[in-house]
Protein backbone atom coordinates (compact mmCIF):
# COMPACT_ATOMS: atom_id res chain seq x y z
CA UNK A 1 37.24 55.40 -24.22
CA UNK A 2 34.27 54.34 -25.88
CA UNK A 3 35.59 50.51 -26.61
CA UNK A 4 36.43 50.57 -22.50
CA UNK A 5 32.87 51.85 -21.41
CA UNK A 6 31.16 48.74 -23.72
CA UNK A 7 33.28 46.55 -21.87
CA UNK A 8 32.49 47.86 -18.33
CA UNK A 9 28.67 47.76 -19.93
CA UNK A 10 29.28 44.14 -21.20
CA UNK A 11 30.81 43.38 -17.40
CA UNK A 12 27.90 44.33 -15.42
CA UNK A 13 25.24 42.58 -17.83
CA UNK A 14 27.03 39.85 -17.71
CA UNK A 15 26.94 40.29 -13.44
CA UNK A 16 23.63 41.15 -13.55
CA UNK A 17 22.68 37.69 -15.49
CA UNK A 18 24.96 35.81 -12.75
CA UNK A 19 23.49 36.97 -9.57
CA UNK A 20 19.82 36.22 -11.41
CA UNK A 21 20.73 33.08 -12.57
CA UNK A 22 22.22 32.13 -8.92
CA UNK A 23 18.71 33.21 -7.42
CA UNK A 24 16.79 31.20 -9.84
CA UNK A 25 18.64 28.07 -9.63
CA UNK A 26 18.49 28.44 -5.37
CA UNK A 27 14.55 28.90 -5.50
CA UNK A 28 14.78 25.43 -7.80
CA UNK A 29 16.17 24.19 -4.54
CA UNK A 30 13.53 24.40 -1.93
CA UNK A 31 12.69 21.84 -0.10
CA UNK A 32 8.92 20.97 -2.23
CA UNK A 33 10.73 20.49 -5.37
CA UNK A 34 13.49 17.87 -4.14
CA UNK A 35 11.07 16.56 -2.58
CA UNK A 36 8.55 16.65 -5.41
CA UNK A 37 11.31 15.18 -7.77
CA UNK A 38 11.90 12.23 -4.85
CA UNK A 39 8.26 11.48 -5.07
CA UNK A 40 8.26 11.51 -8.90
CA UNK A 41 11.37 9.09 -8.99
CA UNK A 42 9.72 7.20 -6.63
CA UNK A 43 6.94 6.50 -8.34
CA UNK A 44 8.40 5.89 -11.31
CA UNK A 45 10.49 3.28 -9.82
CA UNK A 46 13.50 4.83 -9.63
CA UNK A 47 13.96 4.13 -6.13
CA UNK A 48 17.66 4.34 -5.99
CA UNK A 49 17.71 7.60 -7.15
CA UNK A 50 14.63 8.08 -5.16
CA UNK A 51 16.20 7.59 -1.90
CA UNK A 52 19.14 9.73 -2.85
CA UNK A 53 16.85 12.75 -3.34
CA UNK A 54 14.66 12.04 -0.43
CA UNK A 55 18.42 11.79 1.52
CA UNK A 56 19.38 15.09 0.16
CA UNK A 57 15.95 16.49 1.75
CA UNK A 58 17.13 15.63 5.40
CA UNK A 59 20.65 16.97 4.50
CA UNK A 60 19.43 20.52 3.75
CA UNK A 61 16.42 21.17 5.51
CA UNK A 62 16.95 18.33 8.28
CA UNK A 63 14.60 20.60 10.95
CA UNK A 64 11.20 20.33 8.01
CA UNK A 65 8.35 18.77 8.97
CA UNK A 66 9.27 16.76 5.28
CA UNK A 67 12.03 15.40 6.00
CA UNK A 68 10.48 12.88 8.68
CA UNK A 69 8.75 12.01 5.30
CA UNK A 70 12.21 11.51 3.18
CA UNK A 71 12.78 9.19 6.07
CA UNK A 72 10.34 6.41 5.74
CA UNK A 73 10.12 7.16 2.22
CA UNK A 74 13.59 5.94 2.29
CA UNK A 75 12.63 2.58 4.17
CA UNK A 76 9.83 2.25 1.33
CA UNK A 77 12.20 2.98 -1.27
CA UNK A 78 14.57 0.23 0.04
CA UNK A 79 11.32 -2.23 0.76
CA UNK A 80 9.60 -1.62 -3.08
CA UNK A 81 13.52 -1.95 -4.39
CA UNK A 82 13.19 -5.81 -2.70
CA UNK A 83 16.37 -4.63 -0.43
CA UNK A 84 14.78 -6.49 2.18
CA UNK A 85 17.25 -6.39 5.36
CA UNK A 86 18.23 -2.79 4.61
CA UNK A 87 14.83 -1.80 4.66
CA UNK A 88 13.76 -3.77 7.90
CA UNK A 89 17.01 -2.12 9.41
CA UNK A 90 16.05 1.43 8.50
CA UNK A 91 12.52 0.59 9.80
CA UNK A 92 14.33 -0.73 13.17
CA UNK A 93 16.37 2.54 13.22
CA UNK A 94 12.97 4.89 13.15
CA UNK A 95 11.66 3.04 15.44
CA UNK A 96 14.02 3.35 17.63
CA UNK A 97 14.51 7.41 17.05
CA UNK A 98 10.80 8.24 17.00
CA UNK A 99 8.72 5.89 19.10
CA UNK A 100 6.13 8.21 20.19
CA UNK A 101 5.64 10.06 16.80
CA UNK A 102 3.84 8.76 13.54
CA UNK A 103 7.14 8.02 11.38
CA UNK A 104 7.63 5.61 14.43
CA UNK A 105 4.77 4.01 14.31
CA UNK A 106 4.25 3.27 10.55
CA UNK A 107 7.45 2.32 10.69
CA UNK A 108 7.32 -0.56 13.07
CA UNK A 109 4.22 -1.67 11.11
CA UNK A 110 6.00 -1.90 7.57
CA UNK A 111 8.63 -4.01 9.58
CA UNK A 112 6.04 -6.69 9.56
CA UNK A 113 5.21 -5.92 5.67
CA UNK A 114 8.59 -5.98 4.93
CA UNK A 115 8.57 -9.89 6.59
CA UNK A 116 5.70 -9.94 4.54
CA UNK A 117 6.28 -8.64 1.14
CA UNK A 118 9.63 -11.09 1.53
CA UNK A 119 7.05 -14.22 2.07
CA UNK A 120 8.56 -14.50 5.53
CA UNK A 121 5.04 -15.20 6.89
CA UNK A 122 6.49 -16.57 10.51
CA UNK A 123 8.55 -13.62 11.10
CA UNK A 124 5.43 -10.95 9.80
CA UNK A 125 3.45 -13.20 12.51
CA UNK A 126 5.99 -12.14 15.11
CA UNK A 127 6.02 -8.43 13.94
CA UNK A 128 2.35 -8.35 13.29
CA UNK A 129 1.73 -9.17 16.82
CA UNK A 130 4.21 -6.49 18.18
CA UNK A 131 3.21 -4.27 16.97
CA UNK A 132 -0.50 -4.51 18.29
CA UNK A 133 1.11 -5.26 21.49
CA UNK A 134 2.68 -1.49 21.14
CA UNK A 135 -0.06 0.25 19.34
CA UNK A 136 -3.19 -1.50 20.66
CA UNK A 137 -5.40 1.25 20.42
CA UNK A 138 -4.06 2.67 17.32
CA UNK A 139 -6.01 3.43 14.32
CA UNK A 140 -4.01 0.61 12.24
CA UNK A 141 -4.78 -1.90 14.69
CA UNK A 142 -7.60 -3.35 12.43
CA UNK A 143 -5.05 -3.18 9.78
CA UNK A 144 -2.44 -5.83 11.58
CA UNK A 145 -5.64 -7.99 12.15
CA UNK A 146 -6.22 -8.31 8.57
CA UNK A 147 -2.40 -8.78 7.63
CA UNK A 148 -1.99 -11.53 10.70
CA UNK A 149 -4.99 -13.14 8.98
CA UNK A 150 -3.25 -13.13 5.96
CA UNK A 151 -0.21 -14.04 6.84
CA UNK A 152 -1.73 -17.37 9.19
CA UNK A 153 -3.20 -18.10 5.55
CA UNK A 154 -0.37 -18.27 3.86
CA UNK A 155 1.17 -21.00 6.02
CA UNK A 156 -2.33 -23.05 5.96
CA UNK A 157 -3.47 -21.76 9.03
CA UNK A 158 -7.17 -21.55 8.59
CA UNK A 159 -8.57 -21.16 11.52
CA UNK A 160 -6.04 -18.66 13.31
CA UNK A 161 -6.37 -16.34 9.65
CA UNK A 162 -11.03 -16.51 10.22
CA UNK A 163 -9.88 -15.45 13.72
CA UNK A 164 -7.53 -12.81 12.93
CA UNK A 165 -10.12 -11.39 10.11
CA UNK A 166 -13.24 -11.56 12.83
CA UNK A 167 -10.89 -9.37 15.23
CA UNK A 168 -11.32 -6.18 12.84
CA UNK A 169 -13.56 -3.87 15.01
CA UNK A 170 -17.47 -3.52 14.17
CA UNK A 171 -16.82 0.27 12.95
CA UNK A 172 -14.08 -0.36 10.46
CA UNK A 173 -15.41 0.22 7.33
CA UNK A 174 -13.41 -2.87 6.50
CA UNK A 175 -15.36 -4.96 8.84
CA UNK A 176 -17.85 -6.38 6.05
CA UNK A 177 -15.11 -7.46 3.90
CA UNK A 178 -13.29 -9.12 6.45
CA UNK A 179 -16.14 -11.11 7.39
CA UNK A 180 -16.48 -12.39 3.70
CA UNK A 181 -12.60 -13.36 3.62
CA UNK A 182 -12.95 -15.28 6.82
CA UNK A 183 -16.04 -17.33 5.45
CA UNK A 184 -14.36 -17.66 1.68
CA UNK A 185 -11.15 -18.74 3.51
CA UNK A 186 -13.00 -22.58 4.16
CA UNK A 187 -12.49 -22.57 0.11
CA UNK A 188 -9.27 -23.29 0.33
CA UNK A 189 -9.64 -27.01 1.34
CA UNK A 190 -10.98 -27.55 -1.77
CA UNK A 191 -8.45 -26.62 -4.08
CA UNK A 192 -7.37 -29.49 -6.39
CA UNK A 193 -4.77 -31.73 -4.84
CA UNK A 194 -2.63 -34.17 -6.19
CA UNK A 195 -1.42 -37.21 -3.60
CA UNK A 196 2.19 -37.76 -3.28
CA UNK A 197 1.72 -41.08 -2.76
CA UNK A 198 -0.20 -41.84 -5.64
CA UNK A 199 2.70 -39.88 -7.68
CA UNK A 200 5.29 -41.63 -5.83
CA UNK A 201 3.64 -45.11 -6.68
CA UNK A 202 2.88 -44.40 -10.45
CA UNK A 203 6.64 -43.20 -10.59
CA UNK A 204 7.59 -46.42 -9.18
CA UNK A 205 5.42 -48.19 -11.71
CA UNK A 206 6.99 -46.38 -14.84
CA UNK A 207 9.07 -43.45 -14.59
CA UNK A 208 7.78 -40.57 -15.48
CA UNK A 209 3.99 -41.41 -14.98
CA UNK A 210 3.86 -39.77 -11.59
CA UNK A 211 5.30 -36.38 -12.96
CA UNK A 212 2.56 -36.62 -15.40
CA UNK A 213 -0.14 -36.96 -12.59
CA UNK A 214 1.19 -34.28 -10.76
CA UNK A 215 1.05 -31.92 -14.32
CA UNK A 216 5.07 -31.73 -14.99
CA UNK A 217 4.57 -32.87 -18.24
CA UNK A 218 8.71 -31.50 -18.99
CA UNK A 219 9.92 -33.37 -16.03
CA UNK A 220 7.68 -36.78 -16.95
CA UNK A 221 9.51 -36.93 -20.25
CA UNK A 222 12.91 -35.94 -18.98
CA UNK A 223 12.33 -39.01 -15.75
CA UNK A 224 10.93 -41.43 -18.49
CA UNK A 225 13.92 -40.67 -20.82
CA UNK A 226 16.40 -40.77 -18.91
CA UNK A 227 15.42 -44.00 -16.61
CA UNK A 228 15.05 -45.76 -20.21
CA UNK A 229 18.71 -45.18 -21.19
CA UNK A 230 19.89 -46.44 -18.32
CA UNK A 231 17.35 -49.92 -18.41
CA UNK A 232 18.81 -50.13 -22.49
CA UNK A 233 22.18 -49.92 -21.34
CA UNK A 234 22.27 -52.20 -18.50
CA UNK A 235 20.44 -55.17 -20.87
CA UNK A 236 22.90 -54.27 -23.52
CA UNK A 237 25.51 -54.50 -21.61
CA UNK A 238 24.86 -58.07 -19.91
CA UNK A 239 23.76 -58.86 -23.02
CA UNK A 240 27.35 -58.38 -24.74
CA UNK A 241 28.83 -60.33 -21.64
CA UNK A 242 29.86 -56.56 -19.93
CA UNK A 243 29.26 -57.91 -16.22
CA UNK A 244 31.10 -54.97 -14.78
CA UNK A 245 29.65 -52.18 -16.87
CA UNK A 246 26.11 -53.71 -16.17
CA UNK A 247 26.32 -53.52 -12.22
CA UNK A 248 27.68 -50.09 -12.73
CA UNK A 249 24.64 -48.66 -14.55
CA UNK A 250 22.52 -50.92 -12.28
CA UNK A 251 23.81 -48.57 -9.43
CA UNK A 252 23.92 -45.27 -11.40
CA UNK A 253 20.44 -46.43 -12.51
CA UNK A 254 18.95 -47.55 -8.91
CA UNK A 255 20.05 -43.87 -8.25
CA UNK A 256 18.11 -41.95 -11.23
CA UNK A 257 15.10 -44.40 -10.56
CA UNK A 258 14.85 -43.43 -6.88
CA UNK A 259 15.45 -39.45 -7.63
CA UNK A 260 12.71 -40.22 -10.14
CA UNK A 261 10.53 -41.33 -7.53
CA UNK A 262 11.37 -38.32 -4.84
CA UNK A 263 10.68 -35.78 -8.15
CA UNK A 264 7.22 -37.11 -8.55
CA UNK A 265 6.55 -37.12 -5.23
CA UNK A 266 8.15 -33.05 -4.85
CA UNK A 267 5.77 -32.51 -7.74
CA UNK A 268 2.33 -33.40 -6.33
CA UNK A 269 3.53 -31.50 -3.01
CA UNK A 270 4.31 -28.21 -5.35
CA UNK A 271 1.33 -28.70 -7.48
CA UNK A 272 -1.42 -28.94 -3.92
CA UNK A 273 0.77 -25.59 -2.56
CA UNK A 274 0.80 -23.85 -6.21
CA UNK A 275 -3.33 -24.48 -6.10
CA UNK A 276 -3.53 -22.83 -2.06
CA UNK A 277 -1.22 -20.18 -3.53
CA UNK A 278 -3.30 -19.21 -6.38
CA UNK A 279 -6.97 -19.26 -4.44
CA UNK A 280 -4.65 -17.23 -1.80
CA UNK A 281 -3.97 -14.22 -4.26
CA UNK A 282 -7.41 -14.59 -5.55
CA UNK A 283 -9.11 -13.76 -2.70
CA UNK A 284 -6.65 -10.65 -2.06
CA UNK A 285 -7.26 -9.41 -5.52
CA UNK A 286 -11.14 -10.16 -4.85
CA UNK A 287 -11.14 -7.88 -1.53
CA UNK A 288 -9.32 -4.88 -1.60
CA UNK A 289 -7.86 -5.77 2.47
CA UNK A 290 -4.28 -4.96 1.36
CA UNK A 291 -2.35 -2.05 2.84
CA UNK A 292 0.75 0.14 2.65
CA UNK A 293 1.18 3.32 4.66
CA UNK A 294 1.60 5.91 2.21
CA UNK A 295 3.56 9.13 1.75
CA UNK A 296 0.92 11.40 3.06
CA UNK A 297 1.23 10.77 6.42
CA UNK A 298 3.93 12.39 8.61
C-alpha cells in the first residue's frame, strides 16, 4: 500500500513538473522574444535564419502590430543577404499589399536601394524617381534627393547629382551637408586619369609598356612575356627554314599583339573609373548622407 501511494506521489510530481514546464516554455513563445531572437540573428548576420524567425512571427501572431515589422525585416534580410531579385520582389509584394501604410512606403523606397546596393545605378534612377512621384510630400522625400544624387554620380553625372543634392529642402537638417557634397562633387574631374590612347600607343610600341602606364604592373609583364615568345619563335623558326611554322605564329602572334593592345587600352579605362570610384566612396564616408530605413519604424 505504501510502495502504491509513492508511486501515485511520484505520478503527480512528475504532472505537476509537466504542466509547469509546458507554461514556461509557451511564455518563451510570445511574440517579443521571436521577435527579439529575429532581431538578434539579424544583426548578427544570420539573415537566413533571421528571416525564418521573423516568418514564424507572422505565422503565429499574423494580426500584431510586429509582424508588419517581420515583413520588411524579411525584404532587408533578403537585401543585406545580397539576394537581390528576391528582395526587390518582396519589396514589390508590400507594396502592392500596403500602399497607404508605412511598411508600404519604406518598402517602395528600399526597392530603389536594393537597385542601388546591387550598383544598378540606372534602375535606382528609375525607382528613385517613383517613388517621389508617389510620396512627394513624404518625410523621406529629401532622402531620395540625396540617393538620386548619388546614384547620377555614380554614372558620371555631375551636374544632374549637384542638382539632385540642392533639391533637399532648406529645413532638413541634412541640408548643409548636401550643399557641401554638391560643391565637393566638381572634385571629381580631377581625379588622376590615364589616356587610353597613350596606353594603346605605348602598347603598340612594346608590349607591355602601356599596361605599365596604366599601373597593371602583373598584366605588363604577362603582355611583354608572352608577345616575346611568340617574336623568338617566329625568327627561330624562319631562321631554321620552318616557312610554315613561321606564318603560323605570325598569325597566332598578330593575335596576342593586338589583344595586347585592347588590354592596355581596358586598363587606362579601369584605372580613370577605379580613381572616380574611390573619390566617390570618399565623399560618402566623409558625409554621413547614407540611409537605410530601419527596424523601428512600423
Amino acid at each position: 500500500m505504501a510502495q502504491r501511494l509513492r508511486k501515485l506521489f511520484r505520478g503527480f510530481v512528475f504532472l505537476i513538473f509537466l504542466i509547469n514546464g509546458s507554461h514556461a516554455l509557451a511564455s518563451d513563445y510570445t511574440v517579443e522574444n521571436i521577435n527579439s531572437f529575429a532581431d538578434y540573428l539579424f544583426d548578427n548576420e544570420d539573415y537566413y535564419r533571421a528571416i525564418t524567425e521573423y516568418e514564424r512571427v507572422i505565422f503565429m501572431f499574423p494580426n500584431h502590430p510586429l509582424s508588419n515589422k517581420a515583413r520588411f525585416q524579411i525584404g532587408m534580410a533578403y537585401l543585406m543577404g545580397e539576394k537581390w531579385e528576391i528582395a526587390i520582389n518582396h519589396f514589390e509584394n508590400l507594396v502592392k499589399n500596403y500602399h497607404d501604410q508605412e511598411i508600404g512606403k519604406q518598402s517602395f523606397f528600399m526597392i530603389a536601394e536594393t537597385y542601388y546596393k546591387k550598383k544598378d545605378y540606372q534602375q535606382a534612377i528609375g525607382a528613385y524617381k517613383d517613388f517621389l512621384e508617389n510620396y512627394s510630400d513624404d518625410h523621406m522625400h529629401d532622402e531620395a534627393h540625396i540617393r538620386l544624387g548619388w546614384s547620377f554620380l555614380r554614372i558620371n553625372n555631375i551636374n544632374k547629382a549637384q542638382k539632385e543634392f540642392r533639391s533637399v529642402s532648406t529645413y532638413s537638417p541634412k541640408r548643409a551637408e548636401a550643399e557641401k557634397v554638391a560643391q565637393e562633387v566638381i572634385k571629381i574631374n580631377d581625379a588622376p586619369h590615364k589616356s587610353p590612347l597613350v596606353a594603346a600607343s605605348l602598347s603598340a610600341i612594346l608590349p607591355g609598356l602601356g599596361q605599365l602606364y596604366a599601373e597593371r604592373p602583373g598584366d605588363a609583364t604577362v603582355s611583354f612575356l608572352l608577345n616575346g615568345l611568340f617574336i623568338w619563335g617566329i625568327v627561330e623558326a624562319f631562321n631554321n627554314g620552318n616557312n610554315a611554322l613561321g606564318i603560323i605564329l605570325t598569325g597566332v602572334g598578330l593575335g596576342w599583339y593586338t589583344g595586347n593592345i585592347y588590354n592596355a587600352t581596358n586598363n587606362a579605362y579601369k584605372f580613370n573609373q577605379r580613381e572616380k570610384i574611390k573619390l566617390i566612396d570618399g565623399l560618402e564616408y566623409k558625409y554621413d548622407l547614407s540611409f537605410t530605413c530601419n527596424r523601428d519604424k512600423k
